[in-house]
N, C-alpha and C. Protein backbone atom coordinates (compact mmCIF):
# COMPACT_ATOMS: atom_id res chain seq x y z
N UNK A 1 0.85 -1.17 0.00
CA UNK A 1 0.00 0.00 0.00
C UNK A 1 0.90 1.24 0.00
N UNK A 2 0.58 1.88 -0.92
CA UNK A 2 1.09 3.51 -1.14
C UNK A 2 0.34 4.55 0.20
N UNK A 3 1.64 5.23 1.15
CA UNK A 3 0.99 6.07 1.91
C UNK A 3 1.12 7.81 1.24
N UNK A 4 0.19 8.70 1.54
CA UNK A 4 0.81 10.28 0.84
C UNK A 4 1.90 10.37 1.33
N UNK A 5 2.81 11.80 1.09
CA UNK A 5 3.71 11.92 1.88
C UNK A 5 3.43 13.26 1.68
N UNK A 6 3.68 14.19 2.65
CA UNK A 6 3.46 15.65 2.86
C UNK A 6 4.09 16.44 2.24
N UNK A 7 3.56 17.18 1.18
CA UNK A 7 4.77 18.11 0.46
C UNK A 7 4.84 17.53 -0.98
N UNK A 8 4.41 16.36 -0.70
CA UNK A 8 4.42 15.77 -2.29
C UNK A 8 3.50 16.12 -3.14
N UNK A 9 3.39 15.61 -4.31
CA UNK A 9 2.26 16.46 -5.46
C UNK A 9 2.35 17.48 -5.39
N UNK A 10 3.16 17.99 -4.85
CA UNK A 10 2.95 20.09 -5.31
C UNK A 10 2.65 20.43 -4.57
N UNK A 11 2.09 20.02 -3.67
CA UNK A 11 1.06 20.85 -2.73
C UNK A 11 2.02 21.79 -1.67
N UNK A 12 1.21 22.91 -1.62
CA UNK A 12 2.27 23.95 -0.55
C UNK A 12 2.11 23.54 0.64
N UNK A 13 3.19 23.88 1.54
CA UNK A 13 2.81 23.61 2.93
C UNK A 13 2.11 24.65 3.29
N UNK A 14 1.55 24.22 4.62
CA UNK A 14 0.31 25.67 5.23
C UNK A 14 1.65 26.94 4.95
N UNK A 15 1.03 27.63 5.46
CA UNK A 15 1.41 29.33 6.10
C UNK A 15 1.92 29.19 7.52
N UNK A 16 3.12 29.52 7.31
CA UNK A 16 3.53 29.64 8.96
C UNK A 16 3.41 31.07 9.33
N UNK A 17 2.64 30.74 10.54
CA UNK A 17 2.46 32.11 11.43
C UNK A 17 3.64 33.37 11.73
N UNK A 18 3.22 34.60 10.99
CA UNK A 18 4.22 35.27 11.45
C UNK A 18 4.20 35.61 12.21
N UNK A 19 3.05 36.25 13.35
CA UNK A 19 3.08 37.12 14.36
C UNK A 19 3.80 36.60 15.00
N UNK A 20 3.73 37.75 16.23
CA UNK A 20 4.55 37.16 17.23
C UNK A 20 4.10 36.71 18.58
N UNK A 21 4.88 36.01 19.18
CA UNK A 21 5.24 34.86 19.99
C UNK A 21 5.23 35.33 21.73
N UNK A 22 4.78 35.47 22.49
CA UNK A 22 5.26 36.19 23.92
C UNK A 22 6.63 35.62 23.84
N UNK A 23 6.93 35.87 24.88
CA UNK A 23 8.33 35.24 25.16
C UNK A 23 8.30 35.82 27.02
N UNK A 24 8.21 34.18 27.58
CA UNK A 24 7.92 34.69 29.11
C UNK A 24 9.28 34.41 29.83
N UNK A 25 9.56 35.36 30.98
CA UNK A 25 10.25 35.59 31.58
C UNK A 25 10.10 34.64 32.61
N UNK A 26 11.30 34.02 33.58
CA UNK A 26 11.41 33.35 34.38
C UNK A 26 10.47 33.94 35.63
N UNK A 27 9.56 33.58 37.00
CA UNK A 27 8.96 34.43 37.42
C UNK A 27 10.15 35.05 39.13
N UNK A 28 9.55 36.00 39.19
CA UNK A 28 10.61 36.42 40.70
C UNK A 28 9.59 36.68 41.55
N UNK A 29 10.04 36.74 43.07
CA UNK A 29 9.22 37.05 44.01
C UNK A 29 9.30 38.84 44.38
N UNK A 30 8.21 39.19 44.80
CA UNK A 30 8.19 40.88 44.64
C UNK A 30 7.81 40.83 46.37
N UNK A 31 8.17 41.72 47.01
CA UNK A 31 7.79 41.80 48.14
C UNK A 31 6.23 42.68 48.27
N UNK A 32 5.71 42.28 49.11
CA UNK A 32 4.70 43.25 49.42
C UNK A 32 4.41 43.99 50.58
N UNK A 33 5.27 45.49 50.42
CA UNK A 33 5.39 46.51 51.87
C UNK A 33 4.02 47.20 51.69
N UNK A 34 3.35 46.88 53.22
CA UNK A 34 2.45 48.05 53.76
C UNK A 34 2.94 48.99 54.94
N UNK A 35 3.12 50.17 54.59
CA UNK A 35 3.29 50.75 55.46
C UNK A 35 4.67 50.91 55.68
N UNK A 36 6.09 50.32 55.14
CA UNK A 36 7.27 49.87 54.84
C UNK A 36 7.30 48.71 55.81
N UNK A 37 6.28 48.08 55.86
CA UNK A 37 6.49 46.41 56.90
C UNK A 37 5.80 45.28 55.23
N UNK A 38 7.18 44.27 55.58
CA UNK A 38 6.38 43.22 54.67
C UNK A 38 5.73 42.06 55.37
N UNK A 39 4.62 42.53 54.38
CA UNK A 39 3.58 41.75 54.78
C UNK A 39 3.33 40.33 54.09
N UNK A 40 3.74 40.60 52.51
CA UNK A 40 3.80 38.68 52.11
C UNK A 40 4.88 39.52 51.12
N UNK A 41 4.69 38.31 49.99
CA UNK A 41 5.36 38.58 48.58
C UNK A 41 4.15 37.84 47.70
N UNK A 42 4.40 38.85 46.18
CA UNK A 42 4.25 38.21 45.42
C UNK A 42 4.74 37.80 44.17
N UNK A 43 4.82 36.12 43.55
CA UNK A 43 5.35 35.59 43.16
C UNK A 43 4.60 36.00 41.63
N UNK A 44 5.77 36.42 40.58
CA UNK A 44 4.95 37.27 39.59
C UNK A 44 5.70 36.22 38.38
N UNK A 45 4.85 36.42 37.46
CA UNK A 45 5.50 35.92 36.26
C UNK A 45 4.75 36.78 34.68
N UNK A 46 5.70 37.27 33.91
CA UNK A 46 5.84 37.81 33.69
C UNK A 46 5.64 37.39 31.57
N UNK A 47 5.27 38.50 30.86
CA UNK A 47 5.65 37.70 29.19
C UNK A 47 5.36 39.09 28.37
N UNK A 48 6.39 38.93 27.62
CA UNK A 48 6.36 39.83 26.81
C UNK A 48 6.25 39.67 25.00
N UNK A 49 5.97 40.80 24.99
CA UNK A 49 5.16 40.51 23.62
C UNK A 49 6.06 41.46 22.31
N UNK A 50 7.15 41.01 21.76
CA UNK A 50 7.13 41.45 20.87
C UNK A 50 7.01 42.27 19.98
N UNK A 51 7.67 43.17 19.14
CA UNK A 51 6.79 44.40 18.06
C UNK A 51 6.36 42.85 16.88
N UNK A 52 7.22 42.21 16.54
CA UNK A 52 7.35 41.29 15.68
C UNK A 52 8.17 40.32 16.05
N UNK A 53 8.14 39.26 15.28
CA UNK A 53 9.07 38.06 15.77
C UNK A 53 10.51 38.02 15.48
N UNK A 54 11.11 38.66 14.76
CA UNK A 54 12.64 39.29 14.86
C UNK A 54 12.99 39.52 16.07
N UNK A 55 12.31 40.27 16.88
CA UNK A 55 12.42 40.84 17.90
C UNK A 55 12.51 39.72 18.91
N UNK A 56 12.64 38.60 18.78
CA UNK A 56 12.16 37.57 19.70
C UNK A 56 13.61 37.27 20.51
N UNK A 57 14.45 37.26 19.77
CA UNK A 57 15.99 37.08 19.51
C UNK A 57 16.30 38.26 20.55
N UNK A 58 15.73 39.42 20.07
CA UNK A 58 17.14 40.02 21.36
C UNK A 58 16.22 40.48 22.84
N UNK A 59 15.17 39.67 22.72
CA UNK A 59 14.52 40.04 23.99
C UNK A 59 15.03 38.58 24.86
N UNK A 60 15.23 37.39 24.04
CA UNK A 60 15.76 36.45 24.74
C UNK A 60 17.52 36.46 25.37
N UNK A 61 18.03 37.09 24.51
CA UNK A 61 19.18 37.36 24.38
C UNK A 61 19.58 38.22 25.81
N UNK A 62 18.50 39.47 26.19
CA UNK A 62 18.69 40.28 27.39
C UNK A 62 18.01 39.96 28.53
N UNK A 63 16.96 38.84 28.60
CA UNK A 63 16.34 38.18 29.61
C UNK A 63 16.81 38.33 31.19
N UNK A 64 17.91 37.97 30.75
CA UNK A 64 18.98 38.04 32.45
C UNK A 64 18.55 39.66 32.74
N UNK A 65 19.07 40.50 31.79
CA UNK A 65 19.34 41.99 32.16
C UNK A 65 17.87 42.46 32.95
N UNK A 66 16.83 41.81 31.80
CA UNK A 66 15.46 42.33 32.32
C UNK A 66 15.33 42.03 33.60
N UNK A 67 15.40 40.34 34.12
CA UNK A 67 15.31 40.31 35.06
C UNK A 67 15.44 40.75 36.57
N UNK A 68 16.86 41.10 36.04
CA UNK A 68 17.87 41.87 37.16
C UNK A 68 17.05 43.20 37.50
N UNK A 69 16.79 43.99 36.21
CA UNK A 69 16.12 45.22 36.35
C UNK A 69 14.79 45.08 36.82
N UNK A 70 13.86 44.01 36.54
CA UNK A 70 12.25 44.20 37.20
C UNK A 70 12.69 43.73 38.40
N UNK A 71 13.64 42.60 38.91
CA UNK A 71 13.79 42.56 40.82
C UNK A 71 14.05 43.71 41.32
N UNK A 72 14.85 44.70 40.87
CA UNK A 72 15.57 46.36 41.37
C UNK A 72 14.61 46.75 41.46
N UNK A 73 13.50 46.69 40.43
CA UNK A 73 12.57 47.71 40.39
C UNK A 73 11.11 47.94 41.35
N UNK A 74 10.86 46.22 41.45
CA UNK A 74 9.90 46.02 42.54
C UNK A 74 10.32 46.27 44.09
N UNK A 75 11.68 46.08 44.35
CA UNK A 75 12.04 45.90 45.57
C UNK A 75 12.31 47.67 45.58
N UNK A 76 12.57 48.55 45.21
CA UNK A 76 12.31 49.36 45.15
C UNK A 76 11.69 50.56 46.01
N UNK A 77 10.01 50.57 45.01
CA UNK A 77 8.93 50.99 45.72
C UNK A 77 8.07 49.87 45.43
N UNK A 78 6.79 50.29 46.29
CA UNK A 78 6.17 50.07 46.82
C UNK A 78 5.01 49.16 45.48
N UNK A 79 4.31 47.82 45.45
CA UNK A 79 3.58 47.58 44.23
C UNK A 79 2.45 46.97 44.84
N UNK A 80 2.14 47.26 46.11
CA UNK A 80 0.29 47.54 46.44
C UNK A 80 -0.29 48.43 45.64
N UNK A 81 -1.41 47.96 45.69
CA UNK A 81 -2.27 48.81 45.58
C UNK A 81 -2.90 50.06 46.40
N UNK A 82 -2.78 51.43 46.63
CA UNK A 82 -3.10 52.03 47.16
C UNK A 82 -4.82 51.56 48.07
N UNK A 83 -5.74 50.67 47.12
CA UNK A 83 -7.17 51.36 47.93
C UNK A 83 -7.43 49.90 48.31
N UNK A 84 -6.17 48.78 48.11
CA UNK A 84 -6.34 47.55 48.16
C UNK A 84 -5.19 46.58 48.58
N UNK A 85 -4.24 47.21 49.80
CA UNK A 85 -3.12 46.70 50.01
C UNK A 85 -2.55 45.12 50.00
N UNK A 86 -4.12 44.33 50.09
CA UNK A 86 -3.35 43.22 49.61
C UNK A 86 -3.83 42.20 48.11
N UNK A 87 -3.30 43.26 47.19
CA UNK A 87 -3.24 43.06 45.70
C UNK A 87 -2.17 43.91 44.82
N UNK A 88 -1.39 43.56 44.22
CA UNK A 88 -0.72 43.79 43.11
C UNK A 88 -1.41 45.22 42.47
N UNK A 89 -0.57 46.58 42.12
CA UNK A 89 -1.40 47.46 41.74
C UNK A 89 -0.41 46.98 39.95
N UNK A 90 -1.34 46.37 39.33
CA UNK A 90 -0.85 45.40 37.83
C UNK A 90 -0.71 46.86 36.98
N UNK A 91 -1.51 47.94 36.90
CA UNK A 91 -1.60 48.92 36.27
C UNK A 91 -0.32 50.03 35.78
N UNK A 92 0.07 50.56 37.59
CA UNK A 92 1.14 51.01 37.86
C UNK A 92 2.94 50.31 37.83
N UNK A 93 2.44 49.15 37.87
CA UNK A 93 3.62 48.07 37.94
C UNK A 93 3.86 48.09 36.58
N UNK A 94 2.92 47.80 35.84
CA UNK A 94 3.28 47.87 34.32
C UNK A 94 3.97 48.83 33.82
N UNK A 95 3.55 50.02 33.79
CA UNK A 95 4.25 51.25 33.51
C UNK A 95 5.79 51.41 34.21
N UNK A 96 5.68 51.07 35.25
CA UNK A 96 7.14 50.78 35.62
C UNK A 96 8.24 49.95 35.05
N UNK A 97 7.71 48.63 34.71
CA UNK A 97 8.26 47.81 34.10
C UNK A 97 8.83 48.18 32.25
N UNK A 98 7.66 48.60 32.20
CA UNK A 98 7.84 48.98 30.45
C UNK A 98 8.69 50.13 30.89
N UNK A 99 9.24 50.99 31.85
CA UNK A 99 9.91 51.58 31.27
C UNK A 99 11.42 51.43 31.49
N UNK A 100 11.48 50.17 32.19
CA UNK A 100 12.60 49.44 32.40
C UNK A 100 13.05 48.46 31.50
N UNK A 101 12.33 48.22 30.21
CA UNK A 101 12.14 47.13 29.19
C UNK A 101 12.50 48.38 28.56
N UNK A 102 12.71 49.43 28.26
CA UNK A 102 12.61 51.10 27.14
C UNK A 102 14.15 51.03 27.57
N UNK A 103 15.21 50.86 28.80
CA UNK A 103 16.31 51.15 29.42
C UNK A 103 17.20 49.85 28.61
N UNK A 104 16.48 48.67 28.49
CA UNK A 104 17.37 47.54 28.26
C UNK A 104 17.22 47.34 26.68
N UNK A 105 16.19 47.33 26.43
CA UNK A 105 15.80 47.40 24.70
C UNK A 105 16.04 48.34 23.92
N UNK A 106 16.14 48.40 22.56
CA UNK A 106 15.71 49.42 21.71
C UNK A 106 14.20 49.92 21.71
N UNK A 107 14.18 50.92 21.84
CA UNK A 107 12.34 51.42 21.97
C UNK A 107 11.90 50.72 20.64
N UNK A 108 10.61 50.49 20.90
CA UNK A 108 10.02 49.89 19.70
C UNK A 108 10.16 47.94 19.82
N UNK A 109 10.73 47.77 20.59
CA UNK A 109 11.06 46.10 20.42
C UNK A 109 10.03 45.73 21.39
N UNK A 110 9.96 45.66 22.37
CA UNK A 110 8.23 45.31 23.02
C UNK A 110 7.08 46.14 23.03
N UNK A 111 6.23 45.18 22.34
CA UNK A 111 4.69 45.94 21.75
C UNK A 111 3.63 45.58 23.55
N UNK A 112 3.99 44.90 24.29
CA UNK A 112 3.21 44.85 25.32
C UNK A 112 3.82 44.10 26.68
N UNK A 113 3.15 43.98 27.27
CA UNK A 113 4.00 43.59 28.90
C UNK A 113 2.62 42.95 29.60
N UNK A 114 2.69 41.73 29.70
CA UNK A 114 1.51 40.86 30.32
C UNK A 114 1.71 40.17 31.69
N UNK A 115 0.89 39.98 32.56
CA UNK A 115 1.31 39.26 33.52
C UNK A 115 0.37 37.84 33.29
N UNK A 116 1.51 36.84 33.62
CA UNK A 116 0.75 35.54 32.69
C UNK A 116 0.29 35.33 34.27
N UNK A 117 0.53 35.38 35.34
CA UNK A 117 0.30 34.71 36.89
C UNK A 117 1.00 35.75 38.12
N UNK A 118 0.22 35.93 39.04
CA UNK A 118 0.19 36.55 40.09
C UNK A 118 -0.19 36.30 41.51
N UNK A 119 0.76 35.34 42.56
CA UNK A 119 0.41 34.32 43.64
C UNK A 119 0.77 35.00 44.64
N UNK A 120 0.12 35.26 45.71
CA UNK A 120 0.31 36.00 46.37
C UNK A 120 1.04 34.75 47.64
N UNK A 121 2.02 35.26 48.25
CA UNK A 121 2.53 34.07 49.17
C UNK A 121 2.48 35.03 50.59
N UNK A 122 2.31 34.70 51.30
CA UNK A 122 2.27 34.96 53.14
C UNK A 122 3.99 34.84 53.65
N UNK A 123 3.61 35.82 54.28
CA UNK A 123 5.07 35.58 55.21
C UNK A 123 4.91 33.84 56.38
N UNK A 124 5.53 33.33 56.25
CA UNK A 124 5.55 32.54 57.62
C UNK A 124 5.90 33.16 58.57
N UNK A 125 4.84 32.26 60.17
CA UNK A 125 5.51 32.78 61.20
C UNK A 125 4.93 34.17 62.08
N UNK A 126 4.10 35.06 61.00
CA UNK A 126 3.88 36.12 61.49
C UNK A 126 2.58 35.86 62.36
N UNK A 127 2.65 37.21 63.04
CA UNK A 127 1.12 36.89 64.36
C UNK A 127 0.40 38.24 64.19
């Protein structure tokens, strides 16, 4: 028995997808100060999105750098929420971040900044 074989008779292969790809970052723990007392952390993870998929290459390439720079940046100030101290203010954090992704990148190389997961962990121990 004759099986097809893919590609044979002419036929084109599909269309490979150009867009682009997130490309997620390893996740780090962020502290969470109320009041300058920590109260838990949270364990963030992080993905970024590309202008295009060229771009995929040197966002992997600086990964370490980013990293280094979003731990500096959370430990920092402060990433409560003002009207909701125990939640992630995702809004303000973002803007921070992107403009720490603007410091390590060429502007124009990430089209967005997502948070794929956000776990909030407890201090042990506390009373």
């Amino acid at each position: 028995m004759i099986y097809p074989v893919e590609g044979a008779s002419g036929a084109e292969p599909p269309p490979k997808d150009q867009g682009p790809t997130n490309v997620e970052l390893p996740a780090f723990l962020a502290p969470m100060l109320i009041e300058n007392r920590l109260e838990s952390y949270a364990y963030i993870t992080i993905a970024l999105t590309p202008a295009n998929r060229e771009k995929m290459l040197a966002i992997r390439e600086k990964m370490p750098f980013l990293r280094d720079a979003f731990l500096r940046e959370v430990n920092k100030a402060t990433i409560v929420k003002a009207d909701d101290p125990k939640n992630v203010d995702t809004v303000a954090l973002k803007a921070r971040l992107l403009m720490r992704v603007d410091q390590i990148l060429p502007k124009g190389t990430v089209s967005d900044l997502k948070f794929q997961q956000i776990v909030m962990t407890p201090i042990q121990g506390q009373s």
